[in-house]
N, C-alpha and C. Protein backbone atom coordinates (compact mmCIF):
# COMPACT_ATOMS: atom_id res chain seq x y z
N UNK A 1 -8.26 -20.94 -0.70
CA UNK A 1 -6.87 -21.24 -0.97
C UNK A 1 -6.06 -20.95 0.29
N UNK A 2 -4.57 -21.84 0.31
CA UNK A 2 -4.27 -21.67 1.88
C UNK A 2 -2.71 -21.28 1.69
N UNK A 3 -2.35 -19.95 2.39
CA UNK A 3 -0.90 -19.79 1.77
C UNK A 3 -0.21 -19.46 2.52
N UNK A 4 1.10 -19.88 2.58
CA UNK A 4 2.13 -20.01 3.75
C UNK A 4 2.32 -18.73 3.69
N UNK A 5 1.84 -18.00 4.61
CA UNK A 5 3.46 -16.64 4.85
C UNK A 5 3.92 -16.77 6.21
N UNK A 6 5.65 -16.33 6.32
CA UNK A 6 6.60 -16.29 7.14
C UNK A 6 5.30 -14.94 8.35
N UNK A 7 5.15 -14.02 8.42
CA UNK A 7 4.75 -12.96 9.55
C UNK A 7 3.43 -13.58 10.15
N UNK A 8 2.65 -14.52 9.56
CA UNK A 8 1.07 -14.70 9.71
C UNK A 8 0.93 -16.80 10.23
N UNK A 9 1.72 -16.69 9.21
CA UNK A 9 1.92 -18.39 9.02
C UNK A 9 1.10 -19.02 7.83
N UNK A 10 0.01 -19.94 8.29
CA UNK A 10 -0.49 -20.48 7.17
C UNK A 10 -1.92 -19.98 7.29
N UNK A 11 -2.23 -19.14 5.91
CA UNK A 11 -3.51 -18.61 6.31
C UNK A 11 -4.80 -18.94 4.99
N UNK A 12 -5.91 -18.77 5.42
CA UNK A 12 -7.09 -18.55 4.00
C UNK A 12 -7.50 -17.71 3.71
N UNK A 13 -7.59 -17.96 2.24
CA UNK A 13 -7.51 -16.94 1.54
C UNK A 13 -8.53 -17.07 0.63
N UNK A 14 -9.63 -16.58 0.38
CA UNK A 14 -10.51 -16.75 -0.94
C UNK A 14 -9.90 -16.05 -2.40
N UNK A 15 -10.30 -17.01 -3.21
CA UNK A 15 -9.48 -16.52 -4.69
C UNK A 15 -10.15 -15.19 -5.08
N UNK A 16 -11.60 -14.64 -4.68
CA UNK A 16 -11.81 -13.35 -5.06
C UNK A 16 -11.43 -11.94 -4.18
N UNK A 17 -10.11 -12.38 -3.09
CA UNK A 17 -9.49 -11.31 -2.39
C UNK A 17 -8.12 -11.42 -3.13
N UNK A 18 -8.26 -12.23 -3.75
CA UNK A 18 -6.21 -12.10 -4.65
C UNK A 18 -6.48 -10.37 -5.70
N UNK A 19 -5.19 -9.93 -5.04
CA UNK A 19 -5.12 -9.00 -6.07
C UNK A 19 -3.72 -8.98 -6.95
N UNK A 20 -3.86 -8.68 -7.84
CA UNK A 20 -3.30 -8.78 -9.50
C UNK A 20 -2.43 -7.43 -9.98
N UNK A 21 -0.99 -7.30 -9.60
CA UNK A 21 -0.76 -6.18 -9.78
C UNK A 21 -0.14 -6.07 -11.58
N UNK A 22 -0.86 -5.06 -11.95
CA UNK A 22 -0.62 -5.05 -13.36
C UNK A 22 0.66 -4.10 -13.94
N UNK A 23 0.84 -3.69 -13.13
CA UNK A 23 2.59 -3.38 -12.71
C UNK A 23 3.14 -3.62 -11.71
N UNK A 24 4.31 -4.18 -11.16
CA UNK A 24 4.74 -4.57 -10.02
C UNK A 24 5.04 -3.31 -8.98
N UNK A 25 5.07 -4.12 -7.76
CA UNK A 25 5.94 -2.92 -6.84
C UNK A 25 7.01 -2.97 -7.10
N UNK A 26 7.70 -1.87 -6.85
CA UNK A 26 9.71 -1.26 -7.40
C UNK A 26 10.02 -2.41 -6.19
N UNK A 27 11.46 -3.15 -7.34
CA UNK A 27 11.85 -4.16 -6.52
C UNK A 27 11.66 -5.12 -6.57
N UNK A 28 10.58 -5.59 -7.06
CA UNK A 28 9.51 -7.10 -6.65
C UNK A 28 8.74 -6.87 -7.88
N UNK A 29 9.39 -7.07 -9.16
CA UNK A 29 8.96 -7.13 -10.23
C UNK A 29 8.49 -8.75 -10.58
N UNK A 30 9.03 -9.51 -10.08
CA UNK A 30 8.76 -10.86 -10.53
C UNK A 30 7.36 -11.40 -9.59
N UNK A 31 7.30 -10.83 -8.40
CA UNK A 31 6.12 -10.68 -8.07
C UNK A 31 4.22 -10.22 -8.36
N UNK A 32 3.13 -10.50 -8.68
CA UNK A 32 2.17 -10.15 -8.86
C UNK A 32 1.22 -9.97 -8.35
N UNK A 33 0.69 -11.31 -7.26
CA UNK A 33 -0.50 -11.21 -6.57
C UNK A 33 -0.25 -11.08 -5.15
N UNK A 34 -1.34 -10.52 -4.69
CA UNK A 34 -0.98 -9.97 -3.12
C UNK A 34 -2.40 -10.37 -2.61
N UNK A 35 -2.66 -10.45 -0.90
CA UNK A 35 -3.96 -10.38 -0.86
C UNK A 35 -3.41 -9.48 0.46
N UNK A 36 -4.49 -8.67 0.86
CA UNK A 36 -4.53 -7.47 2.20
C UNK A 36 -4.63 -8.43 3.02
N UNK A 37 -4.37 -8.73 4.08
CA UNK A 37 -4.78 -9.26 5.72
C UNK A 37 -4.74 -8.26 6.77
N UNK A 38 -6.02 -8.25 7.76
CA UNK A 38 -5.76 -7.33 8.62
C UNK A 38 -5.34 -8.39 10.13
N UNK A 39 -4.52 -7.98 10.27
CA UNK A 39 -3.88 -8.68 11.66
C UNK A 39 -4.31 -8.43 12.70
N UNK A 40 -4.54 -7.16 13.29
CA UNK A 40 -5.19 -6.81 14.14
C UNK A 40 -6.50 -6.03 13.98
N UNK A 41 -7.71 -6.61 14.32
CA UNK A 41 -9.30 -6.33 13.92
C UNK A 41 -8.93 -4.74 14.65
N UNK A 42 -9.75 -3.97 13.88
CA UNK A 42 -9.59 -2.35 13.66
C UNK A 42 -8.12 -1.23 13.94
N UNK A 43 -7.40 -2.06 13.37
CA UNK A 43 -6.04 -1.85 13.32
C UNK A 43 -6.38 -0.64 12.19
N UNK A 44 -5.34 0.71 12.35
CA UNK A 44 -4.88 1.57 11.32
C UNK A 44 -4.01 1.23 10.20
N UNK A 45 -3.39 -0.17 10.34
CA UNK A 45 -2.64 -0.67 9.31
C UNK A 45 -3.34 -1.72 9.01
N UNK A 46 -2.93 -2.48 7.52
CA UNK A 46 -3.23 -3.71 7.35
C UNK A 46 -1.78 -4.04 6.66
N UNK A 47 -1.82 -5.73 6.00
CA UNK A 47 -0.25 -6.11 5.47
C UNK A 47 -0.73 -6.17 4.01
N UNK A 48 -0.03 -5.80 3.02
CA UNK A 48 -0.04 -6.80 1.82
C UNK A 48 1.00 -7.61 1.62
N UNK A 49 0.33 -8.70 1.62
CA UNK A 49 1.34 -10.16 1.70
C UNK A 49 1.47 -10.55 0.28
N UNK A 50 2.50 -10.90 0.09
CA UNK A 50 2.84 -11.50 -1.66
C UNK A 50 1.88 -13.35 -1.42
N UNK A 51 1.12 -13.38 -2.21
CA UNK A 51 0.77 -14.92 -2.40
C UNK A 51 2.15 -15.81 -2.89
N UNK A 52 3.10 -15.15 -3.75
CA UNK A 52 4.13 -15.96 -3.93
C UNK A 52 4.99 -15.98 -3.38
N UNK A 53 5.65 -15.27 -2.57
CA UNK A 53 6.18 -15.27 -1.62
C UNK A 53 6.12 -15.07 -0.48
N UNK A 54 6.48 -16.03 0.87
CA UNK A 54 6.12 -16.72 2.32
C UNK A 54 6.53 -14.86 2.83
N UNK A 55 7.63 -14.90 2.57
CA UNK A 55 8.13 -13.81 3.53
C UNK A 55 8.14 -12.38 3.11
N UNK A 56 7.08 -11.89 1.90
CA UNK A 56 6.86 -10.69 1.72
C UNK A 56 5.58 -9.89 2.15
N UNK A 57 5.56 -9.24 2.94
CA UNK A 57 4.52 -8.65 3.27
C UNK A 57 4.89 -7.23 3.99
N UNK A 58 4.14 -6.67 2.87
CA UNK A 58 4.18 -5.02 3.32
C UNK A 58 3.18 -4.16 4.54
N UNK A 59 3.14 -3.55 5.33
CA UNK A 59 2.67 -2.74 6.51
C UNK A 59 2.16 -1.81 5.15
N UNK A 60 0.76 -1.33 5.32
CA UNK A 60 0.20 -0.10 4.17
C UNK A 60 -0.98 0.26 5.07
N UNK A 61 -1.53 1.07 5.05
CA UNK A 61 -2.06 2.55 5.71
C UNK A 61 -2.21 3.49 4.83
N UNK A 62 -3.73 4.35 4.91
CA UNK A 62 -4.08 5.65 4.54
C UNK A 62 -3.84 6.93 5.10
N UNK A 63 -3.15 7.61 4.71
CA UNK A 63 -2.69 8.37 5.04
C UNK A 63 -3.55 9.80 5.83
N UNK A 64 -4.84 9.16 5.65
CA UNK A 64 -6.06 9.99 5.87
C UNK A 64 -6.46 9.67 7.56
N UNK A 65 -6.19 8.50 7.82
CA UNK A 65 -5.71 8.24 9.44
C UNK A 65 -4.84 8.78 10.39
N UNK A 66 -3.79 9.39 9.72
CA UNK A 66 -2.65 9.88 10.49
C UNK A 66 -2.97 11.85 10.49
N UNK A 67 -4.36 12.21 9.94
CA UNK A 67 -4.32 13.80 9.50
C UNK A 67 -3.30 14.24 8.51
N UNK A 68 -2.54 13.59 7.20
CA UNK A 68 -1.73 14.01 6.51
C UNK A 68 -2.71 14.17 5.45
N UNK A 69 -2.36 15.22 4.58
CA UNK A 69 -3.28 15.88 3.71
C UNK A 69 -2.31 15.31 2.37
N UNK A 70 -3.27 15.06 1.38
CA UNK A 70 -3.17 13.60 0.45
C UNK A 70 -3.96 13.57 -0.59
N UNK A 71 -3.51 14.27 -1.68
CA UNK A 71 -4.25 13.69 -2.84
C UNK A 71 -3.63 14.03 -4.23
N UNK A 72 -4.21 13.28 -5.24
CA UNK A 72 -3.29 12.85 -6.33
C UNK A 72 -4.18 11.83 -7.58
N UNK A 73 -4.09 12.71 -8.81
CA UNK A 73 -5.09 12.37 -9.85
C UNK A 73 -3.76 11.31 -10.38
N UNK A 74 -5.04 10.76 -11.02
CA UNK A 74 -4.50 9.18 -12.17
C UNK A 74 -5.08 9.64 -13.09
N UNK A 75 -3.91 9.84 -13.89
CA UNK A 75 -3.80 9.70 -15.40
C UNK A 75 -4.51 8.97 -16.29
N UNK A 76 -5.22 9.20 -17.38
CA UNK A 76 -6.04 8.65 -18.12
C UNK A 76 -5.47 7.11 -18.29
N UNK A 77 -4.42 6.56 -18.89
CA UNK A 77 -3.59 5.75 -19.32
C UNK A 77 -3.43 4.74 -17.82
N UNK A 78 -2.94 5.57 -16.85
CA UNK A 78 -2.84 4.63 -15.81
C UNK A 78 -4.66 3.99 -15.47
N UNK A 79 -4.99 4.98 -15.36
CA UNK A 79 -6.73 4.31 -14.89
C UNK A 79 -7.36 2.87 -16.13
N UNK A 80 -6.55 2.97 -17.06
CA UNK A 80 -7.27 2.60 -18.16
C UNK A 80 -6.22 0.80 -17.50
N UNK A 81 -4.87 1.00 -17.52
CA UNK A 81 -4.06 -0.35 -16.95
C UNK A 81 -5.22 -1.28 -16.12
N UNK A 82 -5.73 -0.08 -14.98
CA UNK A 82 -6.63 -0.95 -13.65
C UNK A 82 -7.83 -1.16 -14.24
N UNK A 83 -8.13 -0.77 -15.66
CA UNK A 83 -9.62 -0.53 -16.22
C UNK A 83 -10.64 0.17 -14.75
N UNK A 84 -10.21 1.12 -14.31
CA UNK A 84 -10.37 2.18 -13.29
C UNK A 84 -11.82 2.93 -13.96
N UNK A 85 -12.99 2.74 -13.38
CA UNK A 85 -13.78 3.28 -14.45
C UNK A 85 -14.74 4.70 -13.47
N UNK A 86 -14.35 4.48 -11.96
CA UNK A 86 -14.95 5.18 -11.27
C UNK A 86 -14.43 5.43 -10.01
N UNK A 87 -14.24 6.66 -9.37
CA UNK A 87 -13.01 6.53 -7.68
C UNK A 87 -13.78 5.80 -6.85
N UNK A 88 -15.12 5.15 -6.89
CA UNK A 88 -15.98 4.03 -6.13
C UNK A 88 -15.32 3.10 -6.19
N UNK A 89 -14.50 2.60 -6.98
CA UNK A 89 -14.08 1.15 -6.57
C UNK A 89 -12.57 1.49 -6.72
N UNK A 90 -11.57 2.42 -6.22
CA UNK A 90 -10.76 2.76 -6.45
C UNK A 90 -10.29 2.43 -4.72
N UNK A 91 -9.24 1.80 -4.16
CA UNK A 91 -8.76 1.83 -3.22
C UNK A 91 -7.06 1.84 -2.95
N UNK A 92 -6.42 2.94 -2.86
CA UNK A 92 -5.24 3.61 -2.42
C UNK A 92 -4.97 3.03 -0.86
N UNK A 93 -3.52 2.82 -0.78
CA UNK A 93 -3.12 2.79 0.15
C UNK A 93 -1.30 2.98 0.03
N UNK A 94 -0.78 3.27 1.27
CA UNK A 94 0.53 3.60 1.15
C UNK A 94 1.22 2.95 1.99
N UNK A 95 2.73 2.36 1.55
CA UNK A 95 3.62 1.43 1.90
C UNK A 95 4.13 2.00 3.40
N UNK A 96 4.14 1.44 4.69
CA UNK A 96 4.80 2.02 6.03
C UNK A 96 6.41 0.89 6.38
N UNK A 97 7.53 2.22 6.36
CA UNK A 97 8.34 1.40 7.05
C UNK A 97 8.28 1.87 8.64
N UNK A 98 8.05 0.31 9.46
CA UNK A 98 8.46 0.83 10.50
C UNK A 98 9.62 0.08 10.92
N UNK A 99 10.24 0.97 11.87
CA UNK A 99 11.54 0.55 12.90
C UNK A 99 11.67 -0.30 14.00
N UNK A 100 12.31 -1.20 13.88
CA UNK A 100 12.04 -1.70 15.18
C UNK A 100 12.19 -1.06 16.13
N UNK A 101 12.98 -0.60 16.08
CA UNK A 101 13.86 0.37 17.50
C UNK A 101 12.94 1.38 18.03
N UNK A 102 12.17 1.95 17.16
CA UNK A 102 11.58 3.32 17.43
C UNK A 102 10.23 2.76 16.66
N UNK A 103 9.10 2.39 16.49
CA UNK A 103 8.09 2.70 15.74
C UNK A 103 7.36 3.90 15.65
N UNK A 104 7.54 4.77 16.43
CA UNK A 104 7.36 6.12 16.30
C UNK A 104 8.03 6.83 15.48
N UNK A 105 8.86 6.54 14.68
CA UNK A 105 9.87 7.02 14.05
C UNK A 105 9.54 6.46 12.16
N UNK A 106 8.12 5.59 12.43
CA UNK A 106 7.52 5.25 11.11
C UNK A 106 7.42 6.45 10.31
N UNK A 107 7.73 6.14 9.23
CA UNK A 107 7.46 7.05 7.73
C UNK A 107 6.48 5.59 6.81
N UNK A 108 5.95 7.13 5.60
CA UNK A 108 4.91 6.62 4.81
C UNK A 108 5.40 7.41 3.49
N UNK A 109 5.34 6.02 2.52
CA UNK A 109 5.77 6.59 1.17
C UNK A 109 4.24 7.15 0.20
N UNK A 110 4.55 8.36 0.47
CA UNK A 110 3.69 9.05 -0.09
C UNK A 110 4.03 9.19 -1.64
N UNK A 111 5.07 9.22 -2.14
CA UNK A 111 5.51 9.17 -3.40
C UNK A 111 5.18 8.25 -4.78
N UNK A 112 4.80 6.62 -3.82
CA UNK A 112 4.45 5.85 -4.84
C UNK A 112 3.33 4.99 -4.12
N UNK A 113 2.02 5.64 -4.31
CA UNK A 113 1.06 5.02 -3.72
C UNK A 113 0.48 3.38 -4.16
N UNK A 114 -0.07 2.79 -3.45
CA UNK A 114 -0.68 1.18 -4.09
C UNK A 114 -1.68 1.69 -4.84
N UNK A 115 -2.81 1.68 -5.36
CA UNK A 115 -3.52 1.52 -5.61
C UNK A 115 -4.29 0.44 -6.66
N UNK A 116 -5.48 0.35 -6.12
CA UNK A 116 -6.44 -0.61 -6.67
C UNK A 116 -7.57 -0.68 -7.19
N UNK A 117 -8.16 -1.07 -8.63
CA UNK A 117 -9.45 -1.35 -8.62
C UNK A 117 -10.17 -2.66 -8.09
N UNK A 118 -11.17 -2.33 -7.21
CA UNK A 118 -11.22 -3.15 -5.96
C UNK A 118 -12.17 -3.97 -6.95
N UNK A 119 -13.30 -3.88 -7.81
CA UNK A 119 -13.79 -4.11 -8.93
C UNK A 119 -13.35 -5.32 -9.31
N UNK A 120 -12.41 -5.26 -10.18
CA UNK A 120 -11.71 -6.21 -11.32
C UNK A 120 -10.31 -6.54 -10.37
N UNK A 121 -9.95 -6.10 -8.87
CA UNK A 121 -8.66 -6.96 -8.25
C UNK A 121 -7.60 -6.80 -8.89
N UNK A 122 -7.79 -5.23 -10.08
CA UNK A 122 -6.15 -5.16 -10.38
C UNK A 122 -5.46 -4.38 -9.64
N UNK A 123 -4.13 -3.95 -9.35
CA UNK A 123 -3.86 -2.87 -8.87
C UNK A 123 -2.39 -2.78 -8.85
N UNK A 124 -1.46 -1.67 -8.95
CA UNK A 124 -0.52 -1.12 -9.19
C UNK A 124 0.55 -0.88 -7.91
N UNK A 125 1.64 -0.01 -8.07
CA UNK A 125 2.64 0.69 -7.89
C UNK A 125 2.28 2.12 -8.43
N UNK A 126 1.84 3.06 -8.03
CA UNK A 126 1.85 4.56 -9.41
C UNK A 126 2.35 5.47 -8.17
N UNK A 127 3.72 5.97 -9.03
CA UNK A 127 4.74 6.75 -8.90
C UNK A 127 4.19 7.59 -9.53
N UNK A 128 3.93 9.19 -8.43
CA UNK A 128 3.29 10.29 -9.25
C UNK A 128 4.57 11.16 -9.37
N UNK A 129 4.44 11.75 -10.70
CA UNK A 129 5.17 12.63 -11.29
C UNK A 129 5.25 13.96 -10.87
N UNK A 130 5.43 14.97 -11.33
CA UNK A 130 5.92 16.01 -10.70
C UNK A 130 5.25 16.56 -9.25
N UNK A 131 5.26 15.77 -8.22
CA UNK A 131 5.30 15.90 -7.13
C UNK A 131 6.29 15.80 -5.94
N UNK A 132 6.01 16.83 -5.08
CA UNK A 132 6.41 17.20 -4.06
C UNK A 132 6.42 16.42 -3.00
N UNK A 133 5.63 15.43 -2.45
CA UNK A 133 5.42 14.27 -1.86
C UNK A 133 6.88 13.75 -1.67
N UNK A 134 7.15 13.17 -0.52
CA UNK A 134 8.01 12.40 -0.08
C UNK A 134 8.28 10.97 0.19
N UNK A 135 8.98 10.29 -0.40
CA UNK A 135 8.97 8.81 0.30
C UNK A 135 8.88 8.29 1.50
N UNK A 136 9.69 9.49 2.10
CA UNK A 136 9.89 8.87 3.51
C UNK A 136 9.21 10.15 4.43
N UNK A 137 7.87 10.09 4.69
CA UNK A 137 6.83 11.15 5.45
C UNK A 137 6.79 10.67 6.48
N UNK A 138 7.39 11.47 8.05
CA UNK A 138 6.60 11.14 9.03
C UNK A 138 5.51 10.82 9.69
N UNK A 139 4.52 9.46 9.86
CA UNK A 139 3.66 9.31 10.51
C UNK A 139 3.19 10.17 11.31
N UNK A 140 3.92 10.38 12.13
CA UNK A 140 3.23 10.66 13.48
C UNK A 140 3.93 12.08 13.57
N UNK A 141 2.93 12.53 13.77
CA UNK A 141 2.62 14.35 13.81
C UNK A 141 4.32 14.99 14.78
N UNK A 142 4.33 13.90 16.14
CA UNK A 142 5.40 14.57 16.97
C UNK A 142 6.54 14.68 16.60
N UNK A 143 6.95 13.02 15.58
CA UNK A 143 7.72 13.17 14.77
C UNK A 143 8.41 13.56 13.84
N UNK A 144 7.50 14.62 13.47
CA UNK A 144 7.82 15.59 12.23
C UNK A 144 8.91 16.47 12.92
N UNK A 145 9.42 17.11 11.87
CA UNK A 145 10.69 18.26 11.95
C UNK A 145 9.85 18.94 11.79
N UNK A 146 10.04 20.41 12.64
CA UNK A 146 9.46 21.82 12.14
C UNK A 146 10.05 22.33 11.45
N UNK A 147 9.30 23.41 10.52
CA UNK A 147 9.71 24.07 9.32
C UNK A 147 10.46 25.66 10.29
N UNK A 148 11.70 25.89 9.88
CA UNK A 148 12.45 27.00 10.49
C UNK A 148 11.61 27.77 9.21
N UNK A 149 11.13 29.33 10.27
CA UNK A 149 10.51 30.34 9.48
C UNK A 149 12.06 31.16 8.91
């Protein structure tokens, strides 16, 4: 399948890389299917591009690349949405804004991770609950604020 997006242009796509979000991302509720593209071969980021829309495509990254310490159980109920049956086919990733001005100055929403069962191509938005996690986490280590003792 061949699908226009605005950042990439016109690209292919096989129908068993479409993924199926069974809750939307915040915002882009009318939205569903996405497929990953990696733009640059062994790039730390990849995009998720909306199949339905030309000009949506998100920058997402593991947070396990940058040395940020990261983890966070799914709920019986949510695993059951992705029919999630094992963390083997479970693939997380997290939304990056970067700046033009500064890309060093990128943050990572740690707050509402993607995740996917890579399996069955469903995958979510899951906003974890009583956590401490931040939306807007500095990437890059230099960038961080230090903690005043």
């Amino acid at each position: 399948m061949r699908i226009n997006t605005t950042k990439f242009g016109e690209i292919e796509v096989s129908d068993d890389t479409i993924f199926t979000f069974v809750d939307p991302i915040i915002g882009y509720e009318h939205l569903r299917q996405y497929v990953l593209v990696e733009h640059n071969v062994n790039s730390l980021f990849k995009w998720l591009q909306s199949v339905e829309d030309p000009d949506l495509a998100f920058p997402v990254t593991s947070p396990a690349f940058f040395d940020i310490e990261y983890q966070f159980e799914i709920p019986t109920e949510t695993a059951q949405k992705l029919d999630l049956t094992s963390v083997d086919t479970l693939l997380s990733l997290n939304i990056v804004t970067i700046p033009a001005a500064n890309p060093r100055k990128s943050t990572i929403n740690l707050l509402a991770p993607i995740i996917i069962n890579a399996a069955n191509k469903h995958g979510m938005q899951f906003i974890l609950s009583n956590s401490n996690y931040p939306v807007r986490c500095p990437l890059f280590k230099d960038e961080q604020t230090p903690v005043n003792s």
